[in-house]
N, C-alpha and C. Protein backbone atom coordinates (compact mmCIF):
# COMPACT_ATOMS: atom_id res chain seq x y z
N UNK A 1 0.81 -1.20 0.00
CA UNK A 1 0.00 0.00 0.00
C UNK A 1 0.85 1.27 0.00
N UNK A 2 2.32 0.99 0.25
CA UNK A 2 2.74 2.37 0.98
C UNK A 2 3.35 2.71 -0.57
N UNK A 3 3.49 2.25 -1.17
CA UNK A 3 3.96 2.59 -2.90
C UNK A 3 2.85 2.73 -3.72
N UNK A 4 1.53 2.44 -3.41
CA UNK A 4 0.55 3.09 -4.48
C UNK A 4 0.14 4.89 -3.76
N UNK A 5 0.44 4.49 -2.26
CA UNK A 5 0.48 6.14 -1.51
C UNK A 5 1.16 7.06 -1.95
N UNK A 6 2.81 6.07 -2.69
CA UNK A 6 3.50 7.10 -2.73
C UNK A 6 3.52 7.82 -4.28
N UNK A 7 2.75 6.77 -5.07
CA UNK A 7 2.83 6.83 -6.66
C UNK A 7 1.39 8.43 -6.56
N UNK A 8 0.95 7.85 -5.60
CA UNK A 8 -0.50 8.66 -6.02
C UNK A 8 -0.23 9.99 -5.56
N UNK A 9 0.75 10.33 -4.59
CA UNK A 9 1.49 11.96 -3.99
C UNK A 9 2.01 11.85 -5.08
N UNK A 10 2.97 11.38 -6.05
CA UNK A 10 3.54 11.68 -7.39
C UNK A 10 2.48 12.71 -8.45
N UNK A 11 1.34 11.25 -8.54
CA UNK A 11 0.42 11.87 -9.74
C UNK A 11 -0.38 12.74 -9.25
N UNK A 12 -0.76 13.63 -7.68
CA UNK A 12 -0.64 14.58 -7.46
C UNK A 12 0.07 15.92 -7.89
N UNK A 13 1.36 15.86 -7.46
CA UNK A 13 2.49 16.72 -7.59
C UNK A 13 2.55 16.71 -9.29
N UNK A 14 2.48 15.95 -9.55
CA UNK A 14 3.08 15.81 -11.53
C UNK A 14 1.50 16.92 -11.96
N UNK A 15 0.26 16.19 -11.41
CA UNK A 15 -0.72 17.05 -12.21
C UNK A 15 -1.01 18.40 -12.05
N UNK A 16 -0.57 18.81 -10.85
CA UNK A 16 -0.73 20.88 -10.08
C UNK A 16 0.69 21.29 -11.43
N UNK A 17 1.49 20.56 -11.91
CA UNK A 17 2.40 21.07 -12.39
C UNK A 17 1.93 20.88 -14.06
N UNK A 18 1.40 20.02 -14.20
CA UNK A 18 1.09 20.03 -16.29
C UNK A 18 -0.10 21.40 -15.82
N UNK A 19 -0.59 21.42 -14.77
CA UNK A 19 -1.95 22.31 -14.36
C UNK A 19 -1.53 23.92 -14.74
N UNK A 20 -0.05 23.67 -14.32
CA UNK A 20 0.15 25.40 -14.02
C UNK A 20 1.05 25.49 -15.57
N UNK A 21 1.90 24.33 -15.83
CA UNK A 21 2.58 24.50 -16.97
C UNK A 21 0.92 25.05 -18.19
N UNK A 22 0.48 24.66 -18.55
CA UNK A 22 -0.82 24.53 -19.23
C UNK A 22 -1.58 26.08 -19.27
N UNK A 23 -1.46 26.58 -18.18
CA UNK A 23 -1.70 27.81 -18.27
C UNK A 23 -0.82 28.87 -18.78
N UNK A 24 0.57 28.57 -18.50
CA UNK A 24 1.56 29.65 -19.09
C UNK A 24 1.54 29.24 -20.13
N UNK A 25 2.23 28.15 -20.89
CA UNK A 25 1.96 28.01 -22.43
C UNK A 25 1.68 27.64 -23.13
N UNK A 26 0.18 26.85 -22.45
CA UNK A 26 -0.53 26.70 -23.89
C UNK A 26 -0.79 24.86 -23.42
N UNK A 27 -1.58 24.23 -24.48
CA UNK A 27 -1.98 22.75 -24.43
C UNK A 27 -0.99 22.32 -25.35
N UNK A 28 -0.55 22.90 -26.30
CA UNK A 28 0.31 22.64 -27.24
C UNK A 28 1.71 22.56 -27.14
N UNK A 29 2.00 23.64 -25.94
CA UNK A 29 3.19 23.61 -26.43
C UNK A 29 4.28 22.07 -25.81
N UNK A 30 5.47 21.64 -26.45
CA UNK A 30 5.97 20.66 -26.04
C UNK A 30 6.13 20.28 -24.65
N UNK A 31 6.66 20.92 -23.95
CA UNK A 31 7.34 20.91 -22.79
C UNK A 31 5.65 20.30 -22.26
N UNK A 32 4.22 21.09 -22.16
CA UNK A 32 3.15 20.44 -22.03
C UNK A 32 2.83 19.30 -22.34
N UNK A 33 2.74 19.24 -23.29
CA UNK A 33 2.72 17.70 -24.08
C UNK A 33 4.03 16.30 -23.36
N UNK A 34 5.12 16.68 -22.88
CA UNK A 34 5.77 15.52 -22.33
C UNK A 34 5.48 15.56 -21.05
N UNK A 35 4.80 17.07 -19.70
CA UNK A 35 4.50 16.60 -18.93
C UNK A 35 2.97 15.84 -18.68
N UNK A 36 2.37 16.20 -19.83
CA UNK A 36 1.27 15.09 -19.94
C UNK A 36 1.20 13.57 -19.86
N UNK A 37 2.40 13.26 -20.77
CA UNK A 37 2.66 12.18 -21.10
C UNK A 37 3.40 11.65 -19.79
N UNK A 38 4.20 12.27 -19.23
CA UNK A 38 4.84 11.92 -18.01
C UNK A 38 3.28 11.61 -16.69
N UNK A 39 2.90 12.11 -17.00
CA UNK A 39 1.09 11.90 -15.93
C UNK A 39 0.50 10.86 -16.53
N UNK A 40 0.45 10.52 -17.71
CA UNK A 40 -0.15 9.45 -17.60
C UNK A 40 0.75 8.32 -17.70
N UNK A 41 2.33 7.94 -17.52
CA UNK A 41 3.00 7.07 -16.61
C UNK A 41 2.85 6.52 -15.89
N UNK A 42 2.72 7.93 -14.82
CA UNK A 42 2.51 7.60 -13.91
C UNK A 42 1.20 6.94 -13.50
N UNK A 43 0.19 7.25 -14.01
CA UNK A 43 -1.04 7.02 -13.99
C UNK A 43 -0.70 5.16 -14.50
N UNK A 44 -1.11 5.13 -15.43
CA UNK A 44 -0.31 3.64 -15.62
C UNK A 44 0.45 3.05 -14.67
N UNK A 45 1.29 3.13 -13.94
CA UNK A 45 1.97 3.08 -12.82
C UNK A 45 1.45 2.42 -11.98
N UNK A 46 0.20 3.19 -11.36
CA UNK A 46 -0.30 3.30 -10.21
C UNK A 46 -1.17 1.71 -10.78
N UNK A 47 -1.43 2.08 -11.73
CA UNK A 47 -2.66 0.89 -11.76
C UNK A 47 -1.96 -0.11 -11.76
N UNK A 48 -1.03 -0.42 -12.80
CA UNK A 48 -0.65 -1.56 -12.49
C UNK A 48 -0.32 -2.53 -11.43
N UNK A 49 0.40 -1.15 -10.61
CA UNK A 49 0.61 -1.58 -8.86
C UNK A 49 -0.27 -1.94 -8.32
N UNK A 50 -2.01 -1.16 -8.68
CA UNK A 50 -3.28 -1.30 -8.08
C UNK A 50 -3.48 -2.80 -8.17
N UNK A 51 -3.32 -3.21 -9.51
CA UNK A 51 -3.46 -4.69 -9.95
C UNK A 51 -3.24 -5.54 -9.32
N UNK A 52 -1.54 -5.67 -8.98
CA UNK A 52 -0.51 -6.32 -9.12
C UNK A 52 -1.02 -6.71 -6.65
N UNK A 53 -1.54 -5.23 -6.50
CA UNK A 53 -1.49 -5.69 -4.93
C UNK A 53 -3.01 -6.46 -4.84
N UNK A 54 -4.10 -6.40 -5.66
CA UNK A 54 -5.03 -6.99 -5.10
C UNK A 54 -5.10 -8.27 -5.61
N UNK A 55 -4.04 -8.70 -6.81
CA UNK A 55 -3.96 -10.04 -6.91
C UNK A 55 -3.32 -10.77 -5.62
N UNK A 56 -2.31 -10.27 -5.15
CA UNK A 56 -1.56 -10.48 -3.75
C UNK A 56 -2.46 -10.70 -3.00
N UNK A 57 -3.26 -10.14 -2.52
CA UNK A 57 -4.36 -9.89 -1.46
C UNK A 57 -5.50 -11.04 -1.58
N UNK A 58 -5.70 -11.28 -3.05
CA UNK A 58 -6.87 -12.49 -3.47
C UNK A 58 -6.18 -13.67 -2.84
N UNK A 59 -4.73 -13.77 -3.01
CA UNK A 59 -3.83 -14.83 -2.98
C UNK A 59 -3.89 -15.43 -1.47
N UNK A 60 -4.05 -14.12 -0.91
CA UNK A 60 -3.62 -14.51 0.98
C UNK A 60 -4.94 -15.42 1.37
């Protein structure tokens, strides 16, 4: 649990930042576009971990 806590303070912190990047320049511009892509990583991330612990958990 303590690594999907910590993935999910990530995709917190990552999204206030594509949030504020997005406003200074734009949806378009690059630097936007890779921290997007960097959020949904992470996002991916998380789930998989989500996955990966409640198969564990079915297991016990």
């Amino acid at each position: 649990m303590e690594q999907l806590e910590g993935i999910q303070k990530q995709i917190e912190t990552e999204r206030a930042r594509l949030n504020q990047m997005e406003e200074q320049y734009g949806r378009l511009d690059p630097g936007v576009i890779r921290q997007s892509r960097r959020l949904d990583e992470l996002i991916n991330e998380y789930l998989k971990a989500e996955i990966s612990s409640k198969q564990l958990d079915s297991k016990s």
